[in-house]
PDB file of N, CA and C in Angstrom:
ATOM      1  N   UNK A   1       8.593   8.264  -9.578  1.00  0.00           N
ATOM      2  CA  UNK A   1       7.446   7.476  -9.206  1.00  0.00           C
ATOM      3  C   UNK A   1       6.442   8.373  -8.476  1.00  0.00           C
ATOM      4  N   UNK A   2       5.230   8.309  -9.260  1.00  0.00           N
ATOM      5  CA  UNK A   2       3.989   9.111  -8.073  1.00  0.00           C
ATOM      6  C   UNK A   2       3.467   8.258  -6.922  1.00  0.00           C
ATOM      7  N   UNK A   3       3.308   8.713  -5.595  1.00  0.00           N
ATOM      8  CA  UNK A   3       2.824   8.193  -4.769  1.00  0.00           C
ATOM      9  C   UNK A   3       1.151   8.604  -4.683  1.00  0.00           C
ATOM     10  N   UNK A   4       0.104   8.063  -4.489  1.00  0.00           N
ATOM     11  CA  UNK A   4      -1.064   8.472  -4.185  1.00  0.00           C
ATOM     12  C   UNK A   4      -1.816   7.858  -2.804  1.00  0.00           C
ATOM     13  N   UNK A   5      -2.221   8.685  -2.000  1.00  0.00           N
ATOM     14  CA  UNK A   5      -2.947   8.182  -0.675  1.00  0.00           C
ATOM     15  C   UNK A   5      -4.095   8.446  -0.169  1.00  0.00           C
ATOM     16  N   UNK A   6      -5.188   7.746  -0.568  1.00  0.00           N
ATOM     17  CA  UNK A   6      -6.299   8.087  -0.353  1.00  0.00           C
ATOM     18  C   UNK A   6      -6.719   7.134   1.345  1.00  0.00           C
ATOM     19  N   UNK A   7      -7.522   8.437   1.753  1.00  0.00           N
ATOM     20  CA  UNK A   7      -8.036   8.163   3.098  1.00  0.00           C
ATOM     21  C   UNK A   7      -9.969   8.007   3.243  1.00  0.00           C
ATOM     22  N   UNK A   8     -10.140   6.492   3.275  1.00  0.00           N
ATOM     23  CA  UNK A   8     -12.127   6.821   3.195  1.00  0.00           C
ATOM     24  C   UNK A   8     -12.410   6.497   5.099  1.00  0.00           C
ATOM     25  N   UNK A   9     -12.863   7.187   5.021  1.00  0.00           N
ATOM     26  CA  UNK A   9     -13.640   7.414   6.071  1.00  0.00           C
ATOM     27  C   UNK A   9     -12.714   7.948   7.650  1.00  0.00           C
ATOM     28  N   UNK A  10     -11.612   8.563   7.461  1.00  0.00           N
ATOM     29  CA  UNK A  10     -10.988   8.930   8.405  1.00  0.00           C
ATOM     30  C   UNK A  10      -9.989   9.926   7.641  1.00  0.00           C
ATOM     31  N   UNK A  11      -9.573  10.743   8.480  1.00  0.00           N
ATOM     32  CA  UNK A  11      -8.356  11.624   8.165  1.00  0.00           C
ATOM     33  C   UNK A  11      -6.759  11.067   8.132  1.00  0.00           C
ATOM     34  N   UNK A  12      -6.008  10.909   7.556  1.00  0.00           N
ATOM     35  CA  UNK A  12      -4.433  10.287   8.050  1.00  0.00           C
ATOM     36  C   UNK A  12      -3.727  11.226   8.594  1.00  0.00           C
ATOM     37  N   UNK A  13      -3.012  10.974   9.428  1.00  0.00           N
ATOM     38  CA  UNK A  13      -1.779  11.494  10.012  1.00  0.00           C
ATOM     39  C   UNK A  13      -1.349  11.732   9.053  1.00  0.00           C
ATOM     40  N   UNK A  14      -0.428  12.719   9.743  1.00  0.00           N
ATOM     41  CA  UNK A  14       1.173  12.800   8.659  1.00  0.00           C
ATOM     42  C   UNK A  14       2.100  11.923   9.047  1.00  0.00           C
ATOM     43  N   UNK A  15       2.488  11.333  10.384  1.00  0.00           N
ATOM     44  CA  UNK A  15       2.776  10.284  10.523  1.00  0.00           C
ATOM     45  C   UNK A  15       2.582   9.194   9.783  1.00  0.00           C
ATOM     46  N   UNK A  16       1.178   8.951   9.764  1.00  0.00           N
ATOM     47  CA  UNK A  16       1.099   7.393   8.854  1.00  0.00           C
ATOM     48  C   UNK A  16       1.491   8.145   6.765  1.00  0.00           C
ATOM     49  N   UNK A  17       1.476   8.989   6.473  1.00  0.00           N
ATOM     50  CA  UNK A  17       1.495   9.368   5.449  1.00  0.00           C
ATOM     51  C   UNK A  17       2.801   9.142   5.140  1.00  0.00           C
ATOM     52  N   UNK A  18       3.840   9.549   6.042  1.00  0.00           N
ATOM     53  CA  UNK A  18       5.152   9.525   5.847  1.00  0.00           C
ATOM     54  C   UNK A  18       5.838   8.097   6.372  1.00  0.00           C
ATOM     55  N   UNK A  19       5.126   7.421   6.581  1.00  0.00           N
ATOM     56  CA  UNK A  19       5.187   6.009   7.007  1.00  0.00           C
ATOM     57  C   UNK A  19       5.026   4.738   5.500  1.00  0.00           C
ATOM     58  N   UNK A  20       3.943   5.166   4.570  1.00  0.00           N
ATOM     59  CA  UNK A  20       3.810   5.019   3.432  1.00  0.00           C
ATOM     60  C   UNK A  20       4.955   5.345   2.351  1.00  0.00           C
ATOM     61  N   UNK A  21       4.995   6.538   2.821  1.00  0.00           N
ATOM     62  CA  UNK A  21       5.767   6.905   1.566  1.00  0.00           C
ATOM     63  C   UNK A  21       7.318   6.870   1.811  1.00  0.00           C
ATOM     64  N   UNK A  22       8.001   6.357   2.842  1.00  0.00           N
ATOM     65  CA  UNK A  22       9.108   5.109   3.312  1.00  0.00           C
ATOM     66  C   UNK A  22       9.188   4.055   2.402  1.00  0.00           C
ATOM     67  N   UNK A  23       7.949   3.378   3.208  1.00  0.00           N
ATOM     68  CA  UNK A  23       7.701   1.992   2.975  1.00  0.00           C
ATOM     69  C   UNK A  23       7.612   1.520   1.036  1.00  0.00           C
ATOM     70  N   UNK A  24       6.776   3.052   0.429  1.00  0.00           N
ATOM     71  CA  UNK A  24       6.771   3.101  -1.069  1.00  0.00           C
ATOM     72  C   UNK A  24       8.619   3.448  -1.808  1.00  0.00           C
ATOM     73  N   UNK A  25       9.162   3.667  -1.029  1.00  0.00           N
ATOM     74  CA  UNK A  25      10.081   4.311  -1.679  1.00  0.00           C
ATOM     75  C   UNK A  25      11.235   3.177  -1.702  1.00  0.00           C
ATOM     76  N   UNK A  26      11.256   2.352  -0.486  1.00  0.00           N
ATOM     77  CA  UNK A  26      11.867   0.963  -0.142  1.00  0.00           C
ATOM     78  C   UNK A  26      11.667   0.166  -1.321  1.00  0.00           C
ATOM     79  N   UNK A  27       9.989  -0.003  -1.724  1.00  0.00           N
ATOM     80  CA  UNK A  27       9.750  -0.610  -2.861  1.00  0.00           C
ATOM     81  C   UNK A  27      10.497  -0.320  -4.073  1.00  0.00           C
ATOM     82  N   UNK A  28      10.477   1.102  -4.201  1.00  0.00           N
ATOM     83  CA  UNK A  28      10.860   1.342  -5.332  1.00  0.00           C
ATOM     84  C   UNK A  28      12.021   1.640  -5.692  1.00  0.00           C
ATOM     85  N   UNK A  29      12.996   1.180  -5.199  1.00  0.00           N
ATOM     86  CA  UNK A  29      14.251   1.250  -4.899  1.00  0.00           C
ATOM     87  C   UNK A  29      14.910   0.120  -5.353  1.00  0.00           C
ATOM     88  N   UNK A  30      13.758  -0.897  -5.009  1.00  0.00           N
ATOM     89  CA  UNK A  30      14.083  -2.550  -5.090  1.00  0.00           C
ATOM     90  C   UNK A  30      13.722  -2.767  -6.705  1.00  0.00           C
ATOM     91  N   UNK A  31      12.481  -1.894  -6.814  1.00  0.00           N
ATOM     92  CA  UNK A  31      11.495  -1.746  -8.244  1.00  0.00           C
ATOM     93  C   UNK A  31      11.512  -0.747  -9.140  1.00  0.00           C
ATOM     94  N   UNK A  32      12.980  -0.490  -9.691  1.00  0.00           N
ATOM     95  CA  UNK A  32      13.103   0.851 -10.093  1.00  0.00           C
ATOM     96  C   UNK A  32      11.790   1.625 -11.412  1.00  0.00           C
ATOM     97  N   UNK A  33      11.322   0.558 -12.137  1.00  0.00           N
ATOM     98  CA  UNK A  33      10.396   0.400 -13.138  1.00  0.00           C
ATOM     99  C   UNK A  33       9.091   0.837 -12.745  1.00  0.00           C
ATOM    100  N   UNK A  34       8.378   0.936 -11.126  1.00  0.00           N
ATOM    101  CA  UNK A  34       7.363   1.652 -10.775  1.00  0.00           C
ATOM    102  C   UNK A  34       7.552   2.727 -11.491  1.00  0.00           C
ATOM    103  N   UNK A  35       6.178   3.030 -12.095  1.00  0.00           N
ATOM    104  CA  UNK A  35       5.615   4.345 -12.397  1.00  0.00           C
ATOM    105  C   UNK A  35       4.841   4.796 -11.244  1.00  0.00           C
ATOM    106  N   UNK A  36       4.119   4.283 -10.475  1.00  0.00           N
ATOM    107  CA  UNK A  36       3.171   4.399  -9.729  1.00  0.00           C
ATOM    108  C   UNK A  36       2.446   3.687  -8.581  1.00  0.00           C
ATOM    109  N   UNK A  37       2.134   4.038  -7.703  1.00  0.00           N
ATOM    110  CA  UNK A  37       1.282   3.556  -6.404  1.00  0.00           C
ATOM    111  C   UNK A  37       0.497   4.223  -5.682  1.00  0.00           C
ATOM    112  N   UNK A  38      -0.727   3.300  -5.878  1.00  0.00           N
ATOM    113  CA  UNK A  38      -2.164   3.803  -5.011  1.00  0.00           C
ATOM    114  C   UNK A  38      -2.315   3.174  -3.745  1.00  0.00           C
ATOM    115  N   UNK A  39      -2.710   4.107  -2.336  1.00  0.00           N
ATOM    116  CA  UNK A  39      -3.170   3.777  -1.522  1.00  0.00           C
ATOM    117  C   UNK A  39      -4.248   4.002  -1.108  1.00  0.00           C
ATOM    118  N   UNK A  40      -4.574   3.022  -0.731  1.00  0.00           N
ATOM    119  CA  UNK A  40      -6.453   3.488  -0.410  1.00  0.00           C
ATOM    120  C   UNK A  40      -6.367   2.746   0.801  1.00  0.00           C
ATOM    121  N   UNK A  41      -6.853   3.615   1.982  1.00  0.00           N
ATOM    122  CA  UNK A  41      -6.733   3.522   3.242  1.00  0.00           C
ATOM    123  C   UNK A  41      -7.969   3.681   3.303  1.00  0.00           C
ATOM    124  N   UNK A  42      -8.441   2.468   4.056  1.00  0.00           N
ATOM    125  CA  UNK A  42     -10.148   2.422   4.734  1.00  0.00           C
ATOM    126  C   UNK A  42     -10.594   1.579   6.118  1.00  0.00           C
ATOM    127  N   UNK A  43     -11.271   2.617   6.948  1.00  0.00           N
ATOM    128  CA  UNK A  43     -12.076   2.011   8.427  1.00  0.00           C
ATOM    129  C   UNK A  43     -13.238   1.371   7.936  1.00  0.00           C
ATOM    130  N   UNK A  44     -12.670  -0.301   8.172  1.00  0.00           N
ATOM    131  CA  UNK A  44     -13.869  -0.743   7.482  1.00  0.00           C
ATOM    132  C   UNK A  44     -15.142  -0.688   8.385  1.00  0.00           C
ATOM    133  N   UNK A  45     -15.031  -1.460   9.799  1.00  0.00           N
ATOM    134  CA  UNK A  45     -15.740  -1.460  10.798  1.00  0.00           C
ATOM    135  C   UNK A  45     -15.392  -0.762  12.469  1.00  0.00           C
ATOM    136  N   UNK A  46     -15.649   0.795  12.664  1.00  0.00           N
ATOM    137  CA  UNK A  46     -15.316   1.395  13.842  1.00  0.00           C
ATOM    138  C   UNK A  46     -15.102   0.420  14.983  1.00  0.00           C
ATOM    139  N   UNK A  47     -16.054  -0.246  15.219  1.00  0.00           N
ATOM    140  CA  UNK A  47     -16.087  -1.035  16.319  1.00  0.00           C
ATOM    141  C   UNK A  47     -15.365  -2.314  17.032  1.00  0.00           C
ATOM    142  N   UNK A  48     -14.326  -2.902  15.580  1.00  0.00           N
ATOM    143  CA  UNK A  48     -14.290  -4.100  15.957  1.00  0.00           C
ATOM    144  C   UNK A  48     -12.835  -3.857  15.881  1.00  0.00           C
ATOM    145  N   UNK A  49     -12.240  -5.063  15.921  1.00  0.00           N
ATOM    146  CA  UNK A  49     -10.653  -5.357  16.274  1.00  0.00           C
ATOM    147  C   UNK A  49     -10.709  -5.482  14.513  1.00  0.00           C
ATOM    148  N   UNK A  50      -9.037  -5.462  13.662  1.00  0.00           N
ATOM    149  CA  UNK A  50      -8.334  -6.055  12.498  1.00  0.00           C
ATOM    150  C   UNK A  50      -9.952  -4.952  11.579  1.00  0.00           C
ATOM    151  N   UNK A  51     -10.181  -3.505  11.920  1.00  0.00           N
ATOM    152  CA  UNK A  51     -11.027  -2.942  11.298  1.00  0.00           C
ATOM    153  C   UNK A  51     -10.148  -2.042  10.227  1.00  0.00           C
ATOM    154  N   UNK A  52      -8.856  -2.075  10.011  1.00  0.00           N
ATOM    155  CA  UNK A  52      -7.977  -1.236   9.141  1.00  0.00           C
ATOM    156  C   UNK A  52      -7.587  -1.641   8.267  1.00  0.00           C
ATOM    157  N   UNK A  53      -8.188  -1.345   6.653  1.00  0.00           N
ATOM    158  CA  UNK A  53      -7.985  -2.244   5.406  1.00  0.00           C
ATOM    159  C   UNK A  53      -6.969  -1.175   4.742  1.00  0.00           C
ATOM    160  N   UNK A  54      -6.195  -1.541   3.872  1.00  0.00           N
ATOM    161  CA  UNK A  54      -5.075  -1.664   2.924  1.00  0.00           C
ATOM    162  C   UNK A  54      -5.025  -1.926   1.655  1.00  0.00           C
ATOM    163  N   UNK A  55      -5.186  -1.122   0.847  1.00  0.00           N
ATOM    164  CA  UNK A  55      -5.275  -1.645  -0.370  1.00  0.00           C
ATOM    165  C   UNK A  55      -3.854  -1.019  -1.444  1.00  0.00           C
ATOM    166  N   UNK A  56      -3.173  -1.960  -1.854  1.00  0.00           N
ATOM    167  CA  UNK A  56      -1.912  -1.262  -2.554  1.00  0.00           C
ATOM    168  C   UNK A  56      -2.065  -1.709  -4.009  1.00  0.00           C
ATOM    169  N   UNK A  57      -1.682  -0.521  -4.999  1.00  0.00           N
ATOM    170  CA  UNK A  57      -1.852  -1.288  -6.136  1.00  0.00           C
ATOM    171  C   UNK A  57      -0.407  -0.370  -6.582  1.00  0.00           C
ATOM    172  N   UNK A  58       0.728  -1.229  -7.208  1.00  0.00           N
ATOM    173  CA  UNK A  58       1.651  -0.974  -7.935  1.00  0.00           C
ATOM    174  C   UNK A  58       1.531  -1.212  -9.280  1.00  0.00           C
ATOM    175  N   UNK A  59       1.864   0.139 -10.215  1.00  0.00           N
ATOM    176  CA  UNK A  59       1.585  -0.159 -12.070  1.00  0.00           C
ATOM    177  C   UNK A  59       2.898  -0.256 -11.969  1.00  0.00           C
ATOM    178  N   UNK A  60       3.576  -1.085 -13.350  1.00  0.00           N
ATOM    179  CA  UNK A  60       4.723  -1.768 -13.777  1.00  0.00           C
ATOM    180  C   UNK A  60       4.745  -1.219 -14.972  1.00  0.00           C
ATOM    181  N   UNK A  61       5.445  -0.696 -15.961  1.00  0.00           N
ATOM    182  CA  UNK A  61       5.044  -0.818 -17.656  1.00  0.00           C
ATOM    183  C   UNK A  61       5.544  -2.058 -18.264  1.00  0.00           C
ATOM    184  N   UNK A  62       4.879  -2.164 -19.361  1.00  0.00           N
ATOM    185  CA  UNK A  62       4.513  -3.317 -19.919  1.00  0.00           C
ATOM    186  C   UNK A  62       4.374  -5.005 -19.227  1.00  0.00           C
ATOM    187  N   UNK A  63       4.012  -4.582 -17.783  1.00  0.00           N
ATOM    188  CA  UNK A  63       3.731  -5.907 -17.429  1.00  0.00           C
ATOM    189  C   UNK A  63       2.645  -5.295 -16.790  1.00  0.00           C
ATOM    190  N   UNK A  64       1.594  -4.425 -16.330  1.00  0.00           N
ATOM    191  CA  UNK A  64       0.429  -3.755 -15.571  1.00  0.00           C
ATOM    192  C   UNK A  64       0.780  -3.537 -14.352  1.00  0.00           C
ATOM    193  N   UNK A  65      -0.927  -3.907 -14.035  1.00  0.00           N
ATOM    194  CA  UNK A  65      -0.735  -3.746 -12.277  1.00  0.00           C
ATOM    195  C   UNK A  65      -0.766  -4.928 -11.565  1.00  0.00           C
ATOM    196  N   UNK A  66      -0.187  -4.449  -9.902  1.00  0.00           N
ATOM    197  CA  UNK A  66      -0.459  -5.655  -9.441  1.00  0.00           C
ATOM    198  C   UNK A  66      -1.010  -5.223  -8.107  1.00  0.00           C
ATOM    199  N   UNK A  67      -1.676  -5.695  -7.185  1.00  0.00           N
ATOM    200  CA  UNK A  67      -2.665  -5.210  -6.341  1.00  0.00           C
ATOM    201  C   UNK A  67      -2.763  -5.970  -5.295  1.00  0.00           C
ATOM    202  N   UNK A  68      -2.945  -5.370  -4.452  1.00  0.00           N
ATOM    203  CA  UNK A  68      -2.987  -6.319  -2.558  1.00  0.00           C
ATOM    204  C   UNK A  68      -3.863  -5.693  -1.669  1.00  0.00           C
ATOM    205  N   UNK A  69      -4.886  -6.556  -1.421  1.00  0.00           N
ATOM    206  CA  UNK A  69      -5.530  -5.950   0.408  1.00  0.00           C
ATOM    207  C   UNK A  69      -5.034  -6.131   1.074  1.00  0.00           C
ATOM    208  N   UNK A  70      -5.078  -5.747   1.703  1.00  0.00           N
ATOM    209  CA  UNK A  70      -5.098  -6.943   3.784  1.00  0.00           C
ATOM    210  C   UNK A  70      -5.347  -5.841   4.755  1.00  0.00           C
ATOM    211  N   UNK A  71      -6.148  -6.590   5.254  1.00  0.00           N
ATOM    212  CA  UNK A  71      -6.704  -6.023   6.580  1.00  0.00           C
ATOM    213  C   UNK A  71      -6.147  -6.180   8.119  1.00  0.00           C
ATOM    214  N   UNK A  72      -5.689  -5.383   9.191  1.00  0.00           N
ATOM    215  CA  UNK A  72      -5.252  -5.423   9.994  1.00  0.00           C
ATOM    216  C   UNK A  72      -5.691  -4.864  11.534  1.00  0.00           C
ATOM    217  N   UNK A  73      -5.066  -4.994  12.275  1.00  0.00           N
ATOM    218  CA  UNK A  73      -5.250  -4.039  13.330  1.00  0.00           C
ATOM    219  C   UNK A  73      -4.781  -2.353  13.442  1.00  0.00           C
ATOM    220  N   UNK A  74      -3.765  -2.431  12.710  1.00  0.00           N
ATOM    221  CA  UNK A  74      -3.207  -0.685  12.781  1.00  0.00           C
ATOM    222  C   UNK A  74      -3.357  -0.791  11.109  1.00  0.00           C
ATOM    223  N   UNK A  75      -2.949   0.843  10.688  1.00  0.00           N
ATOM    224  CA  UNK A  75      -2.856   0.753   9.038  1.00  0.00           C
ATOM    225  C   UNK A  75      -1.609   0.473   8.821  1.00  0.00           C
ATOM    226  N   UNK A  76      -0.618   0.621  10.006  1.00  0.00           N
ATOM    227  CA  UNK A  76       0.770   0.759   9.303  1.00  0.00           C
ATOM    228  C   UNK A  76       1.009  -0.933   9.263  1.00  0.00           C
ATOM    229  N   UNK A  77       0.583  -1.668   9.603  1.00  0.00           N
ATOM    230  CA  UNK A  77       0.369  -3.070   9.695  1.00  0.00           C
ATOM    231  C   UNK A  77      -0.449  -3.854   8.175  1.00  0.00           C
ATOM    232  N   UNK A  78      -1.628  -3.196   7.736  1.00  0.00           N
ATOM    233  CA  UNK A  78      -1.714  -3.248   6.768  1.00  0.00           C
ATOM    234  C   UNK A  78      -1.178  -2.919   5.804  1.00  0.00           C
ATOM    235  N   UNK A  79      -0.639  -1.732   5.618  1.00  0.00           N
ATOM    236  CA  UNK A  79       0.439  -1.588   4.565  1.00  0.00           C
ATOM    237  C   UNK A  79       1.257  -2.378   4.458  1.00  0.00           C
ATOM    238  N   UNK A  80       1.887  -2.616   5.497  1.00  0.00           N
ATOM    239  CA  UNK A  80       3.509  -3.835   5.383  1.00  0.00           C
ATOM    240  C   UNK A  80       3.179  -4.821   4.809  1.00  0.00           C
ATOM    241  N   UNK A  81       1.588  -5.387   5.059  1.00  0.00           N
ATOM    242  CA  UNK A  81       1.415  -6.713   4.676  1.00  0.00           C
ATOM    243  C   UNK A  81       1.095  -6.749   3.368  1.00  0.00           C
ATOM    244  N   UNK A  82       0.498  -5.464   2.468  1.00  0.00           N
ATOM    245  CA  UNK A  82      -0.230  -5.554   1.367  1.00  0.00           C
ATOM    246  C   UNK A  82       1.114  -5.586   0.802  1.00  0.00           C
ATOM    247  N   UNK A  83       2.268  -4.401   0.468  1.00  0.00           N
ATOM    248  CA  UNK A  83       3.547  -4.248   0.243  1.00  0.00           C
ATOM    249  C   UNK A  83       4.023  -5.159  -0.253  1.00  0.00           C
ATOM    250  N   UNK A  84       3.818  -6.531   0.980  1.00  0.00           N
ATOM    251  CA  UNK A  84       4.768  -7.484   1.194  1.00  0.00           C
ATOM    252  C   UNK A  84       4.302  -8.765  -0.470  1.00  0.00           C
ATOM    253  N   UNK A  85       2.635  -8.332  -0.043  1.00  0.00           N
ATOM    254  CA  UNK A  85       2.136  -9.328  -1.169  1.00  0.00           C
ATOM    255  C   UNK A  85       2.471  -8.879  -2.757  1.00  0.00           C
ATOM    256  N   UNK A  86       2.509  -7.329  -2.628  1.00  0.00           N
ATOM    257  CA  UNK A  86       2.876  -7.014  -4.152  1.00  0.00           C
ATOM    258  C   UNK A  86       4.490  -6.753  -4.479  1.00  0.00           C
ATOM    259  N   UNK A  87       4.947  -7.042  -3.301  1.00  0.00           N
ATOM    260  CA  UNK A  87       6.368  -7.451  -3.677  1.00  0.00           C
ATOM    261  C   UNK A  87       6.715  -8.782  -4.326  1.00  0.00           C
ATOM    262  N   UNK A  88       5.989  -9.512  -3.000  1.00  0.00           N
ATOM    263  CA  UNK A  88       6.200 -11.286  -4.253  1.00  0.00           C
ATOM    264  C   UNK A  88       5.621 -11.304  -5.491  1.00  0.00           C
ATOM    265  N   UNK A  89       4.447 -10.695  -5.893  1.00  0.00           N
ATOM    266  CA  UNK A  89       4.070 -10.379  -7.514  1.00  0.00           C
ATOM    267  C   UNK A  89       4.971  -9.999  -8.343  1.00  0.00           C
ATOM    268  N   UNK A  90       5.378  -8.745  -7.575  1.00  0.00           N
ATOM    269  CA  UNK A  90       6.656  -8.054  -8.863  1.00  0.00           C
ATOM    270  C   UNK A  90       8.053  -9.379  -8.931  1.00  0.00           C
ATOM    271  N   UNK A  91       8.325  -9.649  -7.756  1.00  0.00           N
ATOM    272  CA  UNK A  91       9.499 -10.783  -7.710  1.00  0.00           C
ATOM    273  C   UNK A  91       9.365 -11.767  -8.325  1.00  0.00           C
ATOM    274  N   UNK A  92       8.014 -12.340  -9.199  1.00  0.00           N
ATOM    275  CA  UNK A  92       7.745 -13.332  -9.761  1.00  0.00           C
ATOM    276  C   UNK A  92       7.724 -13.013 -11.536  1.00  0.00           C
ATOM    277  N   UNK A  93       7.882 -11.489 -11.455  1.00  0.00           N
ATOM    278  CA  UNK A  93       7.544 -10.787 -12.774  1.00  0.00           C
ATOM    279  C   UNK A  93       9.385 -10.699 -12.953  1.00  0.00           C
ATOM    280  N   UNK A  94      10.044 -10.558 -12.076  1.00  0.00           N
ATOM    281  CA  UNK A  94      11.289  -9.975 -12.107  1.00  0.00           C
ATOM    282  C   UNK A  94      12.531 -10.677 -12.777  1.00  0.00           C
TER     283      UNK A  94
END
């Protein structure tokens, strides 16, 4: 499975990088059929509180993709939650 992690408008840790790619590997463990997962990590608004968006998209073969935002207060918070939503997708495919 390829992992991909894109960062807009901030740099990531290696911390949060290796925090992802846990959390991706958990998935795919559960999801042996991943080919693939995109992260796109974005500061939506510097200033405000729940400014850390999440975007996960898991490809499947022959069933596509399936895809989750959510926005949070930390990223590692957003991830769990997007994760969580494209887990019940795949679990409904499963």
């Amino acid at each position: 499975m390829e992992v991909r992690i894109q960062d807009i408008h901030f740099d990531a840790s290696q911390q949060l990088v290796d925090y992802i790619n846990t959390k991706a590997d958990r998935l795919a463990r559960r999801y042996p059929n991943i080919d693939y997962m995109d992260f796109t990590l974005t500061l939506v608004k510097p200033q405000t509180q729940a400014n850390k968006e999440a975007r996960v998209k898991a490809i499947l073969p022959h069933h596509g993709e399936f895809t989750a935002t959510k926005t949070a207060d930390t990223f590692e918070e957003a991830v769990t939650k997007a994760l969580e939503a494209v887990d019940g997708q795949l679990e409904k495919v499963k």
